[in-house]
C-alpha atoms as a PDB file:
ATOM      1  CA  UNK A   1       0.000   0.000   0.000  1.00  0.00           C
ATOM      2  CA  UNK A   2       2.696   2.342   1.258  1.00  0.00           C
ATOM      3  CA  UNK A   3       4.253   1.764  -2.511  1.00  0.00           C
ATOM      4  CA  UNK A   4       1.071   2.245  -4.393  1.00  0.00           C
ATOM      5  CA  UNK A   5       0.823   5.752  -2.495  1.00  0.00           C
ATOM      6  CA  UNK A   6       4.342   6.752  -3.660  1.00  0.00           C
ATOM      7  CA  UNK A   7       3.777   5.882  -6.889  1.00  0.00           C
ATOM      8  CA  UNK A   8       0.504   8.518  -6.971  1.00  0.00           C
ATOM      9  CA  UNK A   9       2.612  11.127  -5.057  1.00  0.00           C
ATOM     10  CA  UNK A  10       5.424  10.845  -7.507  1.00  0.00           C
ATOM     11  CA  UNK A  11       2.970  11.112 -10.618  1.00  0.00           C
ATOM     12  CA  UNK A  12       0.890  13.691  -9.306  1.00  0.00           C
ATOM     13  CA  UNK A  13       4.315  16.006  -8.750  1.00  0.00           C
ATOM     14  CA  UNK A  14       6.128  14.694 -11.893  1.00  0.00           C
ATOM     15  CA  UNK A  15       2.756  15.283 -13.960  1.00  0.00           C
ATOM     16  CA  UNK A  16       3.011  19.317 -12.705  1.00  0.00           C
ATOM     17  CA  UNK A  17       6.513  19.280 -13.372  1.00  0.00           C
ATOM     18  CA  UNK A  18       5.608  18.454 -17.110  1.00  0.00           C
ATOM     19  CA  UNK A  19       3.225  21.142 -17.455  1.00  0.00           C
ATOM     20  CA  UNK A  20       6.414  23.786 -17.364  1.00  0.00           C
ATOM     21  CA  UNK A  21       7.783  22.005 -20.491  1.00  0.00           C
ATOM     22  CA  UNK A  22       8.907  24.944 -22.308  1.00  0.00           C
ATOM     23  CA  UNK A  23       6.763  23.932 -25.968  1.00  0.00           C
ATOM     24  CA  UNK A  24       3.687  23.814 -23.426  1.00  0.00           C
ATOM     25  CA  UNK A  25       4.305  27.159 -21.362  1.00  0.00           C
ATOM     26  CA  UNK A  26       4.730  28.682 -24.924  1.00  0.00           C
ATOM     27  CA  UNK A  27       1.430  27.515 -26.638  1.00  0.00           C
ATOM     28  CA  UNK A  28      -0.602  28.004 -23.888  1.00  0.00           C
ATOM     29  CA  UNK A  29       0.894  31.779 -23.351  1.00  0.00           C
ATOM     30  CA  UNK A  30      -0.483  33.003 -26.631  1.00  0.00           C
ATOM     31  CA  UNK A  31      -3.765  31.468 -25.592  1.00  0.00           C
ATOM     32  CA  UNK A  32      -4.053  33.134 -22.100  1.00  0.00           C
ATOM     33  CA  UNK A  33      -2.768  36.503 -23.050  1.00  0.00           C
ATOM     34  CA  UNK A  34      -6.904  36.816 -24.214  1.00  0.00           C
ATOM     35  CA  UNK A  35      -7.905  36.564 -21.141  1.00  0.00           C
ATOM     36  CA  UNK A  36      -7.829  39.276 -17.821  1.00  0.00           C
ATOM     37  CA  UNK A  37     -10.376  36.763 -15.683  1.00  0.00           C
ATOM     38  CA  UNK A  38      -8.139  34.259 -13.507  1.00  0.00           C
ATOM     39  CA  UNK A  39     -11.014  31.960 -13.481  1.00  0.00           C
ATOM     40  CA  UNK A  40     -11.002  31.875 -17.310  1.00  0.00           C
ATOM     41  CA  UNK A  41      -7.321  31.632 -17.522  1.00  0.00           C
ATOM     42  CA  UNK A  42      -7.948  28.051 -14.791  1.00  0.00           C
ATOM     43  CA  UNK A  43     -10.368  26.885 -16.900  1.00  0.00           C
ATOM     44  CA  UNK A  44      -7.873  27.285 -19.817  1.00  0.00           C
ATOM     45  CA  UNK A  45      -5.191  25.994 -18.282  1.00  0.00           C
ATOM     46  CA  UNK A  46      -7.782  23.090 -17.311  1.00  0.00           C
ATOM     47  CA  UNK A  47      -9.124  22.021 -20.228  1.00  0.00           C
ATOM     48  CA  UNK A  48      -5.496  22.154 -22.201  1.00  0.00           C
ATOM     49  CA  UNK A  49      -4.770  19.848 -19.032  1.00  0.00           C
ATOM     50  CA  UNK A  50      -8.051  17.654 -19.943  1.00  0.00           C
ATOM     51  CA  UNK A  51      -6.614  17.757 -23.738  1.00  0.00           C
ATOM     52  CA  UNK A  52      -3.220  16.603 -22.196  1.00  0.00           C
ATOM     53  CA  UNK A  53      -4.636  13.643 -19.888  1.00  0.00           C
ATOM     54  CA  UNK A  54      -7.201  12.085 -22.747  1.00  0.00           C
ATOM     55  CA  UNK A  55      -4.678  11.515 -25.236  1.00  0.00           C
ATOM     56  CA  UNK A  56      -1.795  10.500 -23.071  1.00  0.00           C
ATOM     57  CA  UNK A  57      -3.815   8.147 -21.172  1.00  0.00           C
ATOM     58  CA  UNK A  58      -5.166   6.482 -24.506  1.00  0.00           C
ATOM     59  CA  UNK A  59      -2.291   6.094 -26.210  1.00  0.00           C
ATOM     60  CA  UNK A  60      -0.587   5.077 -22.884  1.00  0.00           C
ATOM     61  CA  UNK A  61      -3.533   2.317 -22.101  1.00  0.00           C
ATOM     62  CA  UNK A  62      -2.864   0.780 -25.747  1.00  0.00           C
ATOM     63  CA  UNK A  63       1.386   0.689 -25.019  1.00  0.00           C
ATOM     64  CA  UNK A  64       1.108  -0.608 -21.871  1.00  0.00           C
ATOM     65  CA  UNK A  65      -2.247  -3.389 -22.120  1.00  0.00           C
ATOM     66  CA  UNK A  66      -2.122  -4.043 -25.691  1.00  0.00           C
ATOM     67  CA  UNK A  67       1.640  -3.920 -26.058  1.00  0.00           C
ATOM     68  CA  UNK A  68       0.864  -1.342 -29.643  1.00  0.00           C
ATOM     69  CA  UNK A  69       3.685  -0.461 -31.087  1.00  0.00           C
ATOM     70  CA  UNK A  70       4.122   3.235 -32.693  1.00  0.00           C
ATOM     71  CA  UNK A  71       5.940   3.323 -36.333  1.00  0.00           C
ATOM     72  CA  UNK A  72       9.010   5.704 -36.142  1.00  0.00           C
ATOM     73  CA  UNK A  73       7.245   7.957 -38.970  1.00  0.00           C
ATOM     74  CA  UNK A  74       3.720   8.157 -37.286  1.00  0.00           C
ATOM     75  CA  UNK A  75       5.903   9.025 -34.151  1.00  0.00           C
ATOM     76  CA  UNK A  76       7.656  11.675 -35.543  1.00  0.00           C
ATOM     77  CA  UNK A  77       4.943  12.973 -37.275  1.00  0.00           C
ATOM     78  CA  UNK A  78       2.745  13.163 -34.076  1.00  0.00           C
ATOM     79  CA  UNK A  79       5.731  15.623 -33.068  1.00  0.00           C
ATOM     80  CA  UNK A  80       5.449  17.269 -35.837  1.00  0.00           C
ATOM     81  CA  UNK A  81       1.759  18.450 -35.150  1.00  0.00           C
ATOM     82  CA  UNK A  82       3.053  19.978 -32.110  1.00  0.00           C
ATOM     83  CA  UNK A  83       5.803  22.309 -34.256  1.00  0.00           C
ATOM     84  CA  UNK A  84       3.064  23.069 -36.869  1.00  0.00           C
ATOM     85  CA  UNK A  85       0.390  24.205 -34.375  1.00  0.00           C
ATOM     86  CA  UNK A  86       3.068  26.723 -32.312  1.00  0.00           C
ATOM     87  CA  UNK A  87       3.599  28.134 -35.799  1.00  0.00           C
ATOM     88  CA  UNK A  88      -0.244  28.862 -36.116  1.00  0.00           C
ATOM     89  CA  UNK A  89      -0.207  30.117 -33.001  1.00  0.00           C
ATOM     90  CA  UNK A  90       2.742  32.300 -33.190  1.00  0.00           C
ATOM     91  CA  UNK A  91       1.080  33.291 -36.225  1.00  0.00           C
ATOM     92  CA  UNK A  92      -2.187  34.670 -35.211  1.00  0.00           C
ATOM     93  CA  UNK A  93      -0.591  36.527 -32.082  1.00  0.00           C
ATOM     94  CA  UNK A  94       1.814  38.249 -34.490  1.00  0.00           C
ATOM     95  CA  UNK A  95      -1.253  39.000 -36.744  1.00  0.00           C
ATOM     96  CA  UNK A  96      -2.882  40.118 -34.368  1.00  0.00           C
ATOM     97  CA  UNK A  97      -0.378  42.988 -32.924  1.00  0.00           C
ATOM     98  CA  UNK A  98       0.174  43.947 -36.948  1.00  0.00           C
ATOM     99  CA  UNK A  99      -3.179  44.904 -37.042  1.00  0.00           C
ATOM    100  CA  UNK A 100      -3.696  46.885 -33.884  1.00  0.00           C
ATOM    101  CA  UNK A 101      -0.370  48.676 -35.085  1.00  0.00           C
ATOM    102  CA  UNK A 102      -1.630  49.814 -38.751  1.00  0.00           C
ATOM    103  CA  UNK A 103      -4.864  50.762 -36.627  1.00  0.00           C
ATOM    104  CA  UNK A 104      -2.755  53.097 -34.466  1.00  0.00           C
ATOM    105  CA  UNK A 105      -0.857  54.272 -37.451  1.00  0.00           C
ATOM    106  CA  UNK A 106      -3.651  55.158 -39.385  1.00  0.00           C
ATOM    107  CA  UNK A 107      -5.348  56.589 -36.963  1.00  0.00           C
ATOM    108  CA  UNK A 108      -2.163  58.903 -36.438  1.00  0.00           C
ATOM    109  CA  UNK A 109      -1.581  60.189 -39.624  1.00  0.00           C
ATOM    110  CA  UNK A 110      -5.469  60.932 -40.045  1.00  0.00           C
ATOM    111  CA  UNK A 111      -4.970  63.073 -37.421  1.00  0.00           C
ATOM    112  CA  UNK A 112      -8.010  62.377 -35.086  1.00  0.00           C
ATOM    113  CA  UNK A 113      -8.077  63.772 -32.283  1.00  0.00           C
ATOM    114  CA  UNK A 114      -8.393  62.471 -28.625  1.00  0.00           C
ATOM    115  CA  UNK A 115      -7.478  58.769 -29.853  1.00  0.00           C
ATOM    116  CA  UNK A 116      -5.386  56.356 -28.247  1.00  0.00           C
ATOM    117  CA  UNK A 117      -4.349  52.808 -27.565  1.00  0.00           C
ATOM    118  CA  UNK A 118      -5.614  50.971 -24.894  1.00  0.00           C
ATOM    119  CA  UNK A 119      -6.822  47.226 -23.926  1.00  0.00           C
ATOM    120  CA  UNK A 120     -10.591  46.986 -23.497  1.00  0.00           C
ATOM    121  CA  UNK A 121     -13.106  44.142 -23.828  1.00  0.00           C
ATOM    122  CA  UNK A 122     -16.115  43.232 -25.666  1.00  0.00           C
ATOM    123  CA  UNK A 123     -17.895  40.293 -23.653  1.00  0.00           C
ATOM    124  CA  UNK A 124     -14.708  38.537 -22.466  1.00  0.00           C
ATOM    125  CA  UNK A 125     -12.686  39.086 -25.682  1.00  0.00           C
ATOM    126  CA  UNK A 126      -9.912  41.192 -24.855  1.00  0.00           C
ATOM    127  CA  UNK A 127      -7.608  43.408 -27.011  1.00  0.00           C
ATOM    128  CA  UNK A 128      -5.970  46.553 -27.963  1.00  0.00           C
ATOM    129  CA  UNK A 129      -6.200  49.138 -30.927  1.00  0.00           C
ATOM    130  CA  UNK A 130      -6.729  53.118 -31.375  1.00  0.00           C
ATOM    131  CA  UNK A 131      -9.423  54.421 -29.638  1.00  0.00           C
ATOM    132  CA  UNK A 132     -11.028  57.542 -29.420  1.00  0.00           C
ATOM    133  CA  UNK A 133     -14.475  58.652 -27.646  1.00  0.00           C
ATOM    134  CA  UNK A 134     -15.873  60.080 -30.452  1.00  0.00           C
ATOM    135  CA  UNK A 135     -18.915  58.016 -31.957  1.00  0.00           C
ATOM    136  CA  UNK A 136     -16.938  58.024 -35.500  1.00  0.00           C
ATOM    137  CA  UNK A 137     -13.394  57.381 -33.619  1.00  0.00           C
ATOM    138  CA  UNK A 138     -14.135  53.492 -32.751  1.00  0.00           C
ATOM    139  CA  UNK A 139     -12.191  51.199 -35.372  1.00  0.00           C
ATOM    140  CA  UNK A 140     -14.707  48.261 -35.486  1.00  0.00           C
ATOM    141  CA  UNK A 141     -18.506  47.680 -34.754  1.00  0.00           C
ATOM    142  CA  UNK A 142     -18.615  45.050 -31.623  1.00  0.00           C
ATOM    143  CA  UNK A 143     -20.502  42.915 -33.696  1.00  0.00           C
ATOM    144  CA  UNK A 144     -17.439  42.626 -35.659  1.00  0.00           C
ATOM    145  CA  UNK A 145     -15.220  41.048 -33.381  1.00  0.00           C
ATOM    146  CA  UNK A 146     -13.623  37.580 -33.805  1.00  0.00           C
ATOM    147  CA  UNK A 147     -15.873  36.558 -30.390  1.00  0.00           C
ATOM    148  CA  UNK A 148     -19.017  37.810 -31.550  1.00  0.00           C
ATOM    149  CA  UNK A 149     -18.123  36.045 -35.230  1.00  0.00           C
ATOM    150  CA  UNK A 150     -17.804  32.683 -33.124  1.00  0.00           C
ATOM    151  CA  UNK A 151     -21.007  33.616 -31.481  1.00  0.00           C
ATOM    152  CA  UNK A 152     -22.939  33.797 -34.292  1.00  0.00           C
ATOM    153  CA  UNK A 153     -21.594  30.282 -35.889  1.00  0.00           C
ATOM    154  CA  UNK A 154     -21.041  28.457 -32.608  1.00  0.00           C
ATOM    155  CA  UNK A 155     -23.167  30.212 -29.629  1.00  0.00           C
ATOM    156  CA  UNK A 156     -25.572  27.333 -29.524  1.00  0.00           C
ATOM    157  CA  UNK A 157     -22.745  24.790 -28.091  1.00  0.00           C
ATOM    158  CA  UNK A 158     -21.983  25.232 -24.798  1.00  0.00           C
ATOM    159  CA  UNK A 159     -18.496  24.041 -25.114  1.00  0.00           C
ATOM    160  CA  UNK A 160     -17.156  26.176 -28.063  1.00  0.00           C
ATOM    161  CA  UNK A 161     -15.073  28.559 -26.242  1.00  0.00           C
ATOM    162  CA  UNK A 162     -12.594  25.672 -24.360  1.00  0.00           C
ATOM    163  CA  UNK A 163     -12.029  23.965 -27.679  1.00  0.00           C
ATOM    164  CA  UNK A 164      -8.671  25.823 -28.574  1.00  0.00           C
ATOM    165  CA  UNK A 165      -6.959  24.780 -25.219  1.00  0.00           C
ATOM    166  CA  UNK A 166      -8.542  21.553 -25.529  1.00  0.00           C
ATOM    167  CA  UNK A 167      -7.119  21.021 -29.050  1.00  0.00           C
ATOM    168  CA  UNK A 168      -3.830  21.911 -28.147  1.00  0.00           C
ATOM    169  CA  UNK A 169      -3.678  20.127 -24.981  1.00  0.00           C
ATOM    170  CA  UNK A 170      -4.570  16.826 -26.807  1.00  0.00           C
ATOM    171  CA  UNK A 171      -1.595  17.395 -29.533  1.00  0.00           C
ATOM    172  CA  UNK A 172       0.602  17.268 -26.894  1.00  0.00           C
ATOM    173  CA  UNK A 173      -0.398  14.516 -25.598  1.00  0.00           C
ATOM    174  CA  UNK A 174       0.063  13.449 -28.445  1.00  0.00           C
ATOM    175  CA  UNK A 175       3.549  14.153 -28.992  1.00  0.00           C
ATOM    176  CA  UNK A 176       4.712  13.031 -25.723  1.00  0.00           C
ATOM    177  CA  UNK A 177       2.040   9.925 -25.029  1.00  0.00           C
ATOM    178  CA  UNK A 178       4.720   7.460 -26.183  1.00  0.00           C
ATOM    179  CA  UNK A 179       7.261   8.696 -24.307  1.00  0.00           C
ATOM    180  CA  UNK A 180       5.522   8.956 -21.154  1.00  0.00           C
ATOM    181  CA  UNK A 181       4.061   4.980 -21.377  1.00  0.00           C
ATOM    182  CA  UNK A 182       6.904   3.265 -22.332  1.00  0.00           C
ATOM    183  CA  UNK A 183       9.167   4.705 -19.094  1.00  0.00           C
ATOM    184  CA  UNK A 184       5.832   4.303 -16.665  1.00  0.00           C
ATOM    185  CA  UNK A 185       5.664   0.651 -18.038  1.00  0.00           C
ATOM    186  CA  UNK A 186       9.469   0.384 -17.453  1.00  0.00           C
ATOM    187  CA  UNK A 187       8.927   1.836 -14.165  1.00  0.00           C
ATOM    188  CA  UNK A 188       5.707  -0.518 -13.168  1.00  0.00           C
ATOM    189  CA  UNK A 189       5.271  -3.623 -14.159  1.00  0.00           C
ATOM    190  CA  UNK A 190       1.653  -4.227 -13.185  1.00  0.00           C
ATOM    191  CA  UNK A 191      -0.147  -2.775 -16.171  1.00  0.00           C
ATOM    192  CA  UNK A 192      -3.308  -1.582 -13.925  1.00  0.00           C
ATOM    193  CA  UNK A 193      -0.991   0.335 -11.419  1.00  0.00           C
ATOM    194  CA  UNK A 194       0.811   1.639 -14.677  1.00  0.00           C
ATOM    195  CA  UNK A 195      -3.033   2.958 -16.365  1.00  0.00           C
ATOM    196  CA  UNK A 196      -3.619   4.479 -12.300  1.00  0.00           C
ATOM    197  CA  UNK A 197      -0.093   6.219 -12.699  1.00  0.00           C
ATOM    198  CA  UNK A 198      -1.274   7.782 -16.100  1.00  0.00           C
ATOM    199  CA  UNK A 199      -4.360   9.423 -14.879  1.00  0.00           C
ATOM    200  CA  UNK A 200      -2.561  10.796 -11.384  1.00  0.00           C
ATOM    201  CA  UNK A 201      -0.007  11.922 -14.065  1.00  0.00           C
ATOM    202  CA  UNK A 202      -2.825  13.793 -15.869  1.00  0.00           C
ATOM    203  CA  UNK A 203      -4.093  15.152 -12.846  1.00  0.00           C
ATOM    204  CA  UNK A 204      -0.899  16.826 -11.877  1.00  0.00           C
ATOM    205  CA  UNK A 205      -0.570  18.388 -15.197  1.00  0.00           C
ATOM    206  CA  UNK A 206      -3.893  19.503 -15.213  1.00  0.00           C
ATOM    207  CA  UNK A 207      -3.351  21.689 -11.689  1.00  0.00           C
ATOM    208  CA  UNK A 208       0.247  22.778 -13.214  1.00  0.00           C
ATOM    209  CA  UNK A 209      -0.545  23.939 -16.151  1.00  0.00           C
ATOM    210  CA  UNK A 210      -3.756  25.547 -13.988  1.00  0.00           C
ATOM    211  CA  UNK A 211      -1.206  27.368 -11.926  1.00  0.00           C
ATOM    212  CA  UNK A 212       0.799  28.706 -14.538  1.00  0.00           C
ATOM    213  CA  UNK A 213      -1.857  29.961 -16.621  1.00  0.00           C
ATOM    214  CA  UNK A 214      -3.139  31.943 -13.476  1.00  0.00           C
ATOM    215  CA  UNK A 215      -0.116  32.984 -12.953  1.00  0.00           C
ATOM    216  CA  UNK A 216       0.394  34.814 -16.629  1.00  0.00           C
ATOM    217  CA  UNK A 217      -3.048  36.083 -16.330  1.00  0.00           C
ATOM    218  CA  UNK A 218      -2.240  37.832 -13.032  1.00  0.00           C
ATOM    219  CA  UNK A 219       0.817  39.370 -14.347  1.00  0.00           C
ATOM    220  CA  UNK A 220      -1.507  40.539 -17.718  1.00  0.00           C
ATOM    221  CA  UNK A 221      -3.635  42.381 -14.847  1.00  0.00           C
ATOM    222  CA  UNK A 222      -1.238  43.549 -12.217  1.00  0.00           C
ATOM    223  CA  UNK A 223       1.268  45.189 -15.110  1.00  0.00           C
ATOM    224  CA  UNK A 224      -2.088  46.170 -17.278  1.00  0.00           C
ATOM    225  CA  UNK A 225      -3.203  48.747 -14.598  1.00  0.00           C
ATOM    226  CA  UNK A 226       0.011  50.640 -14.812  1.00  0.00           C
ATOM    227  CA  UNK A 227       1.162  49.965 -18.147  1.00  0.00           C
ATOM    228  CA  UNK A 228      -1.305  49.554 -21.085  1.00  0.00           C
ATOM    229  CA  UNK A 229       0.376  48.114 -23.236  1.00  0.00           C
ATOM    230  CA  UNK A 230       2.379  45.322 -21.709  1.00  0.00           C
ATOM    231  CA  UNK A 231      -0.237  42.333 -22.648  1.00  0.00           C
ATOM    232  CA  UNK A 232      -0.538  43.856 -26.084  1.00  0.00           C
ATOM    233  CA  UNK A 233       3.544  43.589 -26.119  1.00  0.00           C
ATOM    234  CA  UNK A 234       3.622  40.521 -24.540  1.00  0.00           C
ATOM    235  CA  UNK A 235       1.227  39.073 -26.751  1.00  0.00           C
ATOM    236  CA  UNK A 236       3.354  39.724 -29.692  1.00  0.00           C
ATOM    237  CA  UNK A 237       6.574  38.574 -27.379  1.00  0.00           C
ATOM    238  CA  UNK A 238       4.357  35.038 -27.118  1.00  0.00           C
ATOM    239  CA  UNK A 239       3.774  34.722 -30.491  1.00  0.00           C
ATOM    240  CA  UNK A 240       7.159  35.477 -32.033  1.00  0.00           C
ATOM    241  CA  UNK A 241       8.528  33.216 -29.434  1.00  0.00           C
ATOM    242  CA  UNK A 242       5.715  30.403 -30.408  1.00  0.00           C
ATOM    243  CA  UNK A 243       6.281  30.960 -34.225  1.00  0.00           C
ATOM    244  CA  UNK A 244      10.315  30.747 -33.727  1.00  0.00           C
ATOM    245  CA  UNK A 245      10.015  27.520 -31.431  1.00  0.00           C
ATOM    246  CA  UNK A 246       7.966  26.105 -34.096  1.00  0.00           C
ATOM    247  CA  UNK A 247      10.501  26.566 -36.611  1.00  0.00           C
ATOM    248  CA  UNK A 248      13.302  24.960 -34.746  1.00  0.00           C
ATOM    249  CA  UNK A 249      11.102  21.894 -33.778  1.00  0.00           C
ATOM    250  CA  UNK A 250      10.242  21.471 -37.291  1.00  0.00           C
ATOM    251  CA  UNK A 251      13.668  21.535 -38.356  1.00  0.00           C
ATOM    252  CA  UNK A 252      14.589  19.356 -35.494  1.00  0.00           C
ATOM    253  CA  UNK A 253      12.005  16.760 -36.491  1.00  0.00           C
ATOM    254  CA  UNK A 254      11.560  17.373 -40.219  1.00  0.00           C
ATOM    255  CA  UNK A 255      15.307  16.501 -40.749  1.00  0.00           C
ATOM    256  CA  UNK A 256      17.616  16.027 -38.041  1.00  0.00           C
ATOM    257  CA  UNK A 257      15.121  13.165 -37.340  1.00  0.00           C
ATOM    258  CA  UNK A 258      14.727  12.393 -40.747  1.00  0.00           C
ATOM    259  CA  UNK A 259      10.868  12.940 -41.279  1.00  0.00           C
ATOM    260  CA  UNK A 260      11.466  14.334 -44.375  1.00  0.00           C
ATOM    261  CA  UNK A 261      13.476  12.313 -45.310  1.00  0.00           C
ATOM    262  CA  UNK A 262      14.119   8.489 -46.484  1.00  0.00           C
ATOM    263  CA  UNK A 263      15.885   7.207 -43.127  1.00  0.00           C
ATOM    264  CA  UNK A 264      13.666   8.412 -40.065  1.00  0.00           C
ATOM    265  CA  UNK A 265      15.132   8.172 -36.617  1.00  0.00           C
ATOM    266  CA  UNK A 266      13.036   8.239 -33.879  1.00  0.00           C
ATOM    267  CA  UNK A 267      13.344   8.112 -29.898  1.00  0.00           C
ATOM    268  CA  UNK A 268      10.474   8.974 -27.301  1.00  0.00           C
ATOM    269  CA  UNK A 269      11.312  11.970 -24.965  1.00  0.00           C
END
């Protein structure tokens, strides 16, 4: 019993310490930089967690009960999805501080008067272009925003908005589901014990990567009431660090492990 209890301590711990992998700090950054509510930013952090957990433990299940055995290619390639969705990510963050900036710079050489730039919501999208308080001075309708445009298609289902961090959490998982199995099942013999270990494991990384998503949406707010335009600057900072990460991982995978190419070489980590 005393055993069994370790083995849940040590997951639960080990399965937070995996949340602060760098590839899933980055991702869910440009995520939670949308948000100024630390109870949206949990639930974030939560569901990317939930993502995490599903995938890991199914994959994980069919390594360690069914003894499956993952092709080097498919392996790589589920690696891969994790490089190619950072460099969406870094993508849209980057987009999105281009266009607040041509919004401020047109705005500026129009030369309207009383505008400026700060972060302000509509519902609970957040975000930051020139603003002035004249009736003509606003630079978008707020039935033009990206939320209310998911409203419109999506509103009806009540679990639209926590399908990004979802999504994201399960390609993780998916990357590192392989990885994860083969040194529990190395670790454990008994293959139930091993399945318990996976879920603790996915219940540690659900409350880390909880923690740390709070934590970046606390220091959006605290720096945000003294300097507007940190998130907005951070947000790009996110995204130019997801988009670059991206690139290196796809290098890393595409051909220094040989995706691309004819001889693929792959190890789980």
């Amino acid at each position: 019993m005393g055993s069994f209890l370790s083995i849940i301590a040590v997951g639960f711990f080990l399965g937070m310490r995996h949340a602060t992998d760098p590839d899933h700090v980055i991702a869910i950054t440009t995520i939670v930089t949308r948000q100024r509510q630390l109870r949206r930013a949990a639930m974030a952090g939560a569901f990317w967690g939930v993502g995490h957990t599903l995938t890991i433990f199914v994959v994980g299940v069919m390594i360690i009960l069914f003894n499956v055995v993952i092709p080097t290619r498919l392996g790589l390639s589920m690696e891969f999805s994790v490089a190619l969705m950072l460099i969406v990510l870094g993508i849209m963050n980057v987009a999105a501080f281009m266009r607040s900036a041509s919004a401020i710079s047109a705005r500026t050489n129009t030369g309207s008067e009383a505008v400026h730039v700060h972060p302000h919501t509509h519902g609970d999208y957040v975000h930051t272009h020139a603003h002035g308080h004249s009736a003509e001075a606003h630079s978008h309708r707020s039935d033009r925003t990206p939320l209310a445009l998911l409203d419109r298609l999506f509103g009806k289902l009540a679990l639209y908005r926590p399908v990004r961090p979802f999504i994201v959490g399960v390609v993780h998982g998916l990357a590192g589901s392989a990885a994860v199995a083969l040194l529990v099942l190395a670790a454990i013999p008994n293959p139930r014990w091993a399945a318990v270990y996976l879920l603790v494991f996915g219940a540690g990384t659900v409350g880390g990567m909880m923690l740390i998503t709070m934590s970046i949406a606390s220091a959006f707010t605290f720096m945000g009431k003294g300097r507007q335009k940190f998130s907005h600057r951070l947000g790009l900072v996110s995204g130019v660090l997801s988009l670059a990460f991206g690139m290196l991982l796809v290098y890393q995978i595409g051909f220094a492990g040989g995706l691309f190419t004819t001889h693929p070489h792959w190890l789980p980590r």
